[in-house]
Structures are given as structure tokens and as C-alpha cells.
N, C-alpha and C. Protein backbone atom coordinates (compact mmCIF):
# COMPACT_ATOMS: atom_id res chain seq x y z
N UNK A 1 59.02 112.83 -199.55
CA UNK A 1 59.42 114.13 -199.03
C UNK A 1 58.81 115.23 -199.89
N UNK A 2 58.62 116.32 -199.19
CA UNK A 2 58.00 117.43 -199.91
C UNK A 2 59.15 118.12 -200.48
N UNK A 3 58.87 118.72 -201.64
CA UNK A 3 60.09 119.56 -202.45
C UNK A 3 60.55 120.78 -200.94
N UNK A 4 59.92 121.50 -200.50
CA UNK A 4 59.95 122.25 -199.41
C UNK A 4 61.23 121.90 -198.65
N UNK A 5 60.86 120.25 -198.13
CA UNK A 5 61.64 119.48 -197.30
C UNK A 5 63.34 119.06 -198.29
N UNK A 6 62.70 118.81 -199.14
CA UNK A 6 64.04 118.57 -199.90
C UNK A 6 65.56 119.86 -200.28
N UNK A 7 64.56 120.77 -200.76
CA UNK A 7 65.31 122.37 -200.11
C UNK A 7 66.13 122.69 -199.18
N UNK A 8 65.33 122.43 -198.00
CA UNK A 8 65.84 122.85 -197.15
C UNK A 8 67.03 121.86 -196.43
N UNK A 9 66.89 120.34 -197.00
CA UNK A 9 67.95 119.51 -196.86
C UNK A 9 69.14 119.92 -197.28
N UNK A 10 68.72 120.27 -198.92
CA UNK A 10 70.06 120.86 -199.72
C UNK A 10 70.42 122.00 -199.16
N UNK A 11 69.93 122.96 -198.63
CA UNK A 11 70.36 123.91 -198.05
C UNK A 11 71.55 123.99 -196.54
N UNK A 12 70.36 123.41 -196.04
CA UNK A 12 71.52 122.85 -195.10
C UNK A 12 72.84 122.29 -195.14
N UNK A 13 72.82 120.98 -195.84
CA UNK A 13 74.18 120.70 -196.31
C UNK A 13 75.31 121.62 -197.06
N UNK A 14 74.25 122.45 -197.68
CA UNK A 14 75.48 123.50 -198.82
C UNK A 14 75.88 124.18 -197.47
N UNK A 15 75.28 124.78 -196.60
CA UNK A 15 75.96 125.44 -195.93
C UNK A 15 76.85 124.51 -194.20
N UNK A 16 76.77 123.35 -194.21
CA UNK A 16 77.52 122.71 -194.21
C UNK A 16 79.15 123.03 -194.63
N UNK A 17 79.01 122.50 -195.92
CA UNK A 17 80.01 122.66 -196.80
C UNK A 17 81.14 123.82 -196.41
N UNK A 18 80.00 124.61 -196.86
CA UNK A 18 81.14 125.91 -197.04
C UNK A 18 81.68 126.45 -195.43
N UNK A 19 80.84 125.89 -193.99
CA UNK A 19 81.23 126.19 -192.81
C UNK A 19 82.12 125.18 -192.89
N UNK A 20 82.92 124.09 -193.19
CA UNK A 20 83.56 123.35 -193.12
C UNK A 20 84.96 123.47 -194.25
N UNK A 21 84.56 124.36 -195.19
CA UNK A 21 85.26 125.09 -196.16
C UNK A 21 86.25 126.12 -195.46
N UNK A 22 85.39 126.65 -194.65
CA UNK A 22 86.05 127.84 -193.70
C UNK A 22 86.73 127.71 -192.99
N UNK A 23 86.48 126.65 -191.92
CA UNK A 23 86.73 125.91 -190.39
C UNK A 23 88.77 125.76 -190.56
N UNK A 24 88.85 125.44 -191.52
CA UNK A 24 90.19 124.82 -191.03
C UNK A 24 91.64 126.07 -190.68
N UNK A 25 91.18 127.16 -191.12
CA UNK A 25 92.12 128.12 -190.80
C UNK A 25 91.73 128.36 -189.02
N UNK A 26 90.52 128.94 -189.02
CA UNK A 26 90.46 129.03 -187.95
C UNK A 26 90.73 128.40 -186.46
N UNK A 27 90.93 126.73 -186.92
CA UNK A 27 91.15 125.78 -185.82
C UNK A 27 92.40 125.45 -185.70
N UNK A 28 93.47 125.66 -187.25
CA UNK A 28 94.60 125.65 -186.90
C UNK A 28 95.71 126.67 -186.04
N UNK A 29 94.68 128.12 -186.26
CA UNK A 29 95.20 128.74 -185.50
C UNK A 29 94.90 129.03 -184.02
N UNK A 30 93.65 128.06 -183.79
CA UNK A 30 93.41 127.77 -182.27
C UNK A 30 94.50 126.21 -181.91
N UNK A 31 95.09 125.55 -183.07
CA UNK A 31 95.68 124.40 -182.87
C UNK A 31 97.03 124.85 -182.32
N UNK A 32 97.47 126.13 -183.52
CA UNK A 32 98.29 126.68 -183.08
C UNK A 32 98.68 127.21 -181.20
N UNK A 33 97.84 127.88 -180.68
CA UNK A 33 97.95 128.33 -179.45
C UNK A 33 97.79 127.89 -178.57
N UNK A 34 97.20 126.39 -178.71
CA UNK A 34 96.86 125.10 -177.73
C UNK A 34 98.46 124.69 -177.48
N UNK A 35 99.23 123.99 -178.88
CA UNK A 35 100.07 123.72 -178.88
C UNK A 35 101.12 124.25 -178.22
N UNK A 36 101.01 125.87 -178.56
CA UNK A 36 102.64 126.47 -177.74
C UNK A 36 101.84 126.50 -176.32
N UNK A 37 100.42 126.51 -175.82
CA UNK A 37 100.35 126.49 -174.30
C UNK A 37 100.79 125.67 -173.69
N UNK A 38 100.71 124.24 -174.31
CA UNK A 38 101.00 122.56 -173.78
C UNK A 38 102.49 122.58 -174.12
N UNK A 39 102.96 122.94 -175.35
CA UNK A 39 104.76 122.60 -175.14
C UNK A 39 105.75 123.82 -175.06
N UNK A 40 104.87 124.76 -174.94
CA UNK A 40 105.79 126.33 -174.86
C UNK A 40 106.49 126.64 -174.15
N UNK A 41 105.14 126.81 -173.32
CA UNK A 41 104.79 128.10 -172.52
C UNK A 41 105.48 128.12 -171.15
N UNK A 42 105.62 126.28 -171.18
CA UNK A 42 106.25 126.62 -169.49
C UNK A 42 107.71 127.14 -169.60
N UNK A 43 108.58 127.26 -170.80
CA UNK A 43 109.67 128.04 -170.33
C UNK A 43 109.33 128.99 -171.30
N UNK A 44 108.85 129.62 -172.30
CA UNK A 44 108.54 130.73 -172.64
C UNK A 44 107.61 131.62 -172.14
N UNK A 45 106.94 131.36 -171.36
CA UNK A 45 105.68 132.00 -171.10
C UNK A 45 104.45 132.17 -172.12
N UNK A 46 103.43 132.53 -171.40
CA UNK A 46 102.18 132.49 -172.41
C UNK A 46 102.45 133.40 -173.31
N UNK A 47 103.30 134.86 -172.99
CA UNK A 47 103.39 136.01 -174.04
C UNK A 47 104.68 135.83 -174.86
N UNK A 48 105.27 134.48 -174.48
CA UNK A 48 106.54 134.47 -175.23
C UNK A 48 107.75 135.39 -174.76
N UNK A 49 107.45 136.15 -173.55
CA UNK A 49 108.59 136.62 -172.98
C UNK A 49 109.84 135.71 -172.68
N UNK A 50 109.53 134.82 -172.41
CA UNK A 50 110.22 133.86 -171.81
C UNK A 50 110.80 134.24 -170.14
N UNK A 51 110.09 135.11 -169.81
CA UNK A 51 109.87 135.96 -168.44
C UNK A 51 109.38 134.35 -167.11
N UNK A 52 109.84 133.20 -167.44
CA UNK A 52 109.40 132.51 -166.55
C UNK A 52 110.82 131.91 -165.56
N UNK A 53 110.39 131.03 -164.65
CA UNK A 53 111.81 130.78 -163.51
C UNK A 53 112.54 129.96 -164.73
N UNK A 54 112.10 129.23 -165.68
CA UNK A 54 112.86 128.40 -166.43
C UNK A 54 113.46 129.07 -167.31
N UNK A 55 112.83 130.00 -167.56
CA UNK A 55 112.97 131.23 -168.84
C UNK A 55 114.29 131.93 -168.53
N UNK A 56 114.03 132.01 -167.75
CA UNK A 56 115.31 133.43 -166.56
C UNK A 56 116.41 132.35 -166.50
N UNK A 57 116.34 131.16 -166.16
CA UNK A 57 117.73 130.27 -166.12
C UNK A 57 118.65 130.15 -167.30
N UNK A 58 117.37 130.07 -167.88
CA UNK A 58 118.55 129.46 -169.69
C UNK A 58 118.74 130.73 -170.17
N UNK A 59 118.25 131.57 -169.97
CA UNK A 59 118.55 132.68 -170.69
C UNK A 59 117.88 132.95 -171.76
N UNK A 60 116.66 132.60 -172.39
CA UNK A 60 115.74 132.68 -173.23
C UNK A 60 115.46 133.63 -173.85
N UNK A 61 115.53 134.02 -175.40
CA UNK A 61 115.38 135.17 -175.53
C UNK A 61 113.87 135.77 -176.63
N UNK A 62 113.68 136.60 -176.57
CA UNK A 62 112.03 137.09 -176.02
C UNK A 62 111.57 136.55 -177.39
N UNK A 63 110.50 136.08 -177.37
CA UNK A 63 109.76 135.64 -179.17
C UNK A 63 109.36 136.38 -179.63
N UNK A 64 108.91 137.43 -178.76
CA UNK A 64 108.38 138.85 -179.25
C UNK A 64 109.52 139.40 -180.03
N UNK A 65 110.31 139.67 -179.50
CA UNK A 65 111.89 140.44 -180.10
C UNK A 65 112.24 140.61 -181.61
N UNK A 66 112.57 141.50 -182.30
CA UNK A 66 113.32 141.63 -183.30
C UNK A 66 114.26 140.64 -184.00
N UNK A 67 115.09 140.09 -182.85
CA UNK A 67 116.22 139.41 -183.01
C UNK A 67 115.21 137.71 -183.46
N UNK A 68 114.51 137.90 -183.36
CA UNK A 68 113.73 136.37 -183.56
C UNK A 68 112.77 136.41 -184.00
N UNK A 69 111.88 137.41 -184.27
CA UNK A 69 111.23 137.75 -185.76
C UNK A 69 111.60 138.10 -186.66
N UNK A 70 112.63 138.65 -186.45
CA UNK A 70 113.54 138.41 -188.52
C UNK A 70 114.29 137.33 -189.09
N UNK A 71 113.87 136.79 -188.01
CA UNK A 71 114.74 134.87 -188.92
C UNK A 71 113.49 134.46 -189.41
N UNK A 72 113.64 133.90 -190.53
CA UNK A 72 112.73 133.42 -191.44
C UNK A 72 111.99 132.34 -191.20
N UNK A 73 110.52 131.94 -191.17
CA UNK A 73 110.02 130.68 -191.09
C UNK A 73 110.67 129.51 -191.06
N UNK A 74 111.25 129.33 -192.01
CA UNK A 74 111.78 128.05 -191.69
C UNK A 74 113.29 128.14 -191.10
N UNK A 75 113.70 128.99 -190.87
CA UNK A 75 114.39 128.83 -189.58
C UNK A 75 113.87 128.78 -188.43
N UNK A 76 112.78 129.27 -187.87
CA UNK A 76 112.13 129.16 -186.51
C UNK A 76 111.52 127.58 -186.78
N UNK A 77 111.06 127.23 -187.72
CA UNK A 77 110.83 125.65 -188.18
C UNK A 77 111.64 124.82 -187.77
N UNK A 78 113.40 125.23 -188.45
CA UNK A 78 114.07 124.52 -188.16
C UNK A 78 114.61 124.33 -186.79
N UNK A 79 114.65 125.27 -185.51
CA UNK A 79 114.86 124.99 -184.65
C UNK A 79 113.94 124.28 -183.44
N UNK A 80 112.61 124.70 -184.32
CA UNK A 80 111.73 124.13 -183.41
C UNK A 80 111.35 122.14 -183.65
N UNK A 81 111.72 122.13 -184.87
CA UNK A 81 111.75 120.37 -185.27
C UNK A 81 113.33 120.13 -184.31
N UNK A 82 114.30 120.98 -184.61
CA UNK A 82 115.44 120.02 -184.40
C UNK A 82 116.54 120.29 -183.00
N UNK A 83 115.27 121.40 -182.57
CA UNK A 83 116.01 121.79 -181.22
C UNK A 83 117.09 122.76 -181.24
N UNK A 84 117.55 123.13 -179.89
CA UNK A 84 118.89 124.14 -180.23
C UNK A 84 119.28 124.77 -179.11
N UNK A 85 120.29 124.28 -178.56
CA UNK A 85 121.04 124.94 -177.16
C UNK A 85 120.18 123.53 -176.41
N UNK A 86 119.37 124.20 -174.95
CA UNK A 86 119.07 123.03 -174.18
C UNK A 86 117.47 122.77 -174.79
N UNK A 87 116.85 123.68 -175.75
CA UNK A 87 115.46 123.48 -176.30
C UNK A 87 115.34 122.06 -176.75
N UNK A 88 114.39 121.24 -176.40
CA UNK A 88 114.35 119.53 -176.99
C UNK A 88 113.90 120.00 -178.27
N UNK A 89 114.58 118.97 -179.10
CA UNK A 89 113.68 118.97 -180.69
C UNK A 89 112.49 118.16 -180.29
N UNK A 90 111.61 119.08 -181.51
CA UNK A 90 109.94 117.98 -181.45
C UNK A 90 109.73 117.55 -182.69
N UNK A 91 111.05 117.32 -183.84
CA UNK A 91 110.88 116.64 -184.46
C UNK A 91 109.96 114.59 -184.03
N UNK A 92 109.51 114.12 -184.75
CA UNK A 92 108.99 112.96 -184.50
C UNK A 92 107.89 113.21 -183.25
N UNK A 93 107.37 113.95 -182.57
CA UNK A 93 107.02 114.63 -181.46
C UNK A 93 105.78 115.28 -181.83
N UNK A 94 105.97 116.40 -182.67
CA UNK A 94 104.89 116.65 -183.42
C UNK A 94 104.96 116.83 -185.03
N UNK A 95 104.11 116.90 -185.43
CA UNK A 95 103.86 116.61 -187.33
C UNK A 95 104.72 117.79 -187.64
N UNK A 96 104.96 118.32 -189.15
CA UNK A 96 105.56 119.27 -189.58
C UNK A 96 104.18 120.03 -189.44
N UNK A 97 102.77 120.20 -189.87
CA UNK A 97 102.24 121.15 -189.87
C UNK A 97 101.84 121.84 -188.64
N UNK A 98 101.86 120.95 -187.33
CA UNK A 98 102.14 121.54 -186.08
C UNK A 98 103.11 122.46 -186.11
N UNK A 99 104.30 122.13 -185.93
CA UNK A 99 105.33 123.20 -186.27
C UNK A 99 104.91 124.26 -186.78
N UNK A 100 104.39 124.09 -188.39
CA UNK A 100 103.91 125.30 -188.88
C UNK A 100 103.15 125.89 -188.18
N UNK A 101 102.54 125.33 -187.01
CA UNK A 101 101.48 126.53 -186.89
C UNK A 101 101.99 127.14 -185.07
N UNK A 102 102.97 126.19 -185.05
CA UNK A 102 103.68 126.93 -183.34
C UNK A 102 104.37 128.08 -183.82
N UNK A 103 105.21 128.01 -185.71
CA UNK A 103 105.91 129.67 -185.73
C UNK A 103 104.92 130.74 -186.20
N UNK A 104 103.39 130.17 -187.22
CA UNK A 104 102.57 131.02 -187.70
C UNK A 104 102.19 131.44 -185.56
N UNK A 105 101.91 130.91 -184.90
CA UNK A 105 101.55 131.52 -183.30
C UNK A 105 102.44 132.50 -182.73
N UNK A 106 104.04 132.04 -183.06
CA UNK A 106 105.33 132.76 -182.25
C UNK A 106 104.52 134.24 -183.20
N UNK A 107 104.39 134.15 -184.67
CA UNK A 107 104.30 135.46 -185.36
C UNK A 107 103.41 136.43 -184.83
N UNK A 108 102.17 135.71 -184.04
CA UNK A 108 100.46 136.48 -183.50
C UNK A 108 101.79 137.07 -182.28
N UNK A 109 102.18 136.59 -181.29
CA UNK A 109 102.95 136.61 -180.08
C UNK A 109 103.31 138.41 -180.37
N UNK A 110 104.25 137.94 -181.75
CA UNK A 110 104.85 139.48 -181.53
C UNK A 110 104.09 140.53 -182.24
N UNK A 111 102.42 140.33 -182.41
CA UNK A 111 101.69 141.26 -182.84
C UNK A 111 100.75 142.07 -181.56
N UNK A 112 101.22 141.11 -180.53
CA UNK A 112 100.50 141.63 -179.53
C UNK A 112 101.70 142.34 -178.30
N UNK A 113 102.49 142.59 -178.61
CA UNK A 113 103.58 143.30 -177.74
C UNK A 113 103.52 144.53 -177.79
């Protein structure tokens, strides 16, 4: 191999690296919004209103809201592992860092209201 060629090997890989250095915030918070679309959304809605026919039955109250952005992470943790009223727990269902990243999502939810 030519030194040229060898360069540009190392080069490549370094930047490799550091795009793969980067990557994981960004995908968890696309992991994040996959997740509440597939187990959310059908009774919360996509905006977290909970503005849906399932939403409107139970009485759901808005994720956007005050009343549910000032409970602390791991209270929205804790209800979302262990359920609460007719909500299923997803403990065993999904990992704890899922979780983490369905309340780091509920948090984007009420940045866009």
C-alpha cells in the first residue's frame, strides 16, 4: 500500500469513530419517538394530547400539561414501567432505557405545544 493509501484508510476510520461517537444520542432520540408512536400514541395521540376516541374515554390527561410535566422523571418512569389506572405497565415489555427515552420524548412533546 502506498503511504497516500494508508492515510486515507486511517482517516476514514478516525472519522468513523467519532460519527459513531456521536450517533447514539441522536438515534435514541429517534428510538425515543418510534417507541411512543408504536406504544403511545394510539391512546395518547401523536402530540400527546391524548385528544384520541381512546383518549376521550379514559379520560387521559394531556402530556403536554403542567400537571404532568412537573412530576419528576422518575415518576413518569415509574408509571410508565409499572402502569397506573387502566395504562398497562411495560415493565418486562420494554428495557429501562426505553422508558428513559419514552419520558426524555413525553419532555420534546411539551416543547412543541
Amino acid at each position: 500500500m502506498t503511504r497516500a493509501l494508508v492515510c486515507a484508510a486511517a482517516a476514514a476510520l478516525l472519522l468513523a469513530g467519532v460519527m459513531a461517537l456521536t450517533a447514539p444520542p441522536l438515534r435514541a432520540q429517534n428510538d425515543g419517538a418510534a417507541l411512543y408512536k408504536s406504544k403511545c400514541a394510539v391512546c395518547h395521540g401523536a402530540d400527546g394530547s391524548g385528544d384520541t376516541s381512546m383518549g376521550k374515554s379514559m379520560k387521559l390527561r394531556d402530556l403536554r400539561s403542567e400537571d404532568v410535566q412537573k412530576q419528576t422523571d422518575a415518576q413518569l418512569f415509574d408509571i410508565t414501567a409499572n402502569g397506573k389506572n387502566k395504562m398497562p405497565a411495560y415493565k418486562g415489555k420494554l428495557t429501562d432505557d426505553q422508558i428513559k427515552q419514552l419520558v426524555a420524548f413525553m419532555r420534546e412533546l411539551a416543547k412543541k405545544k
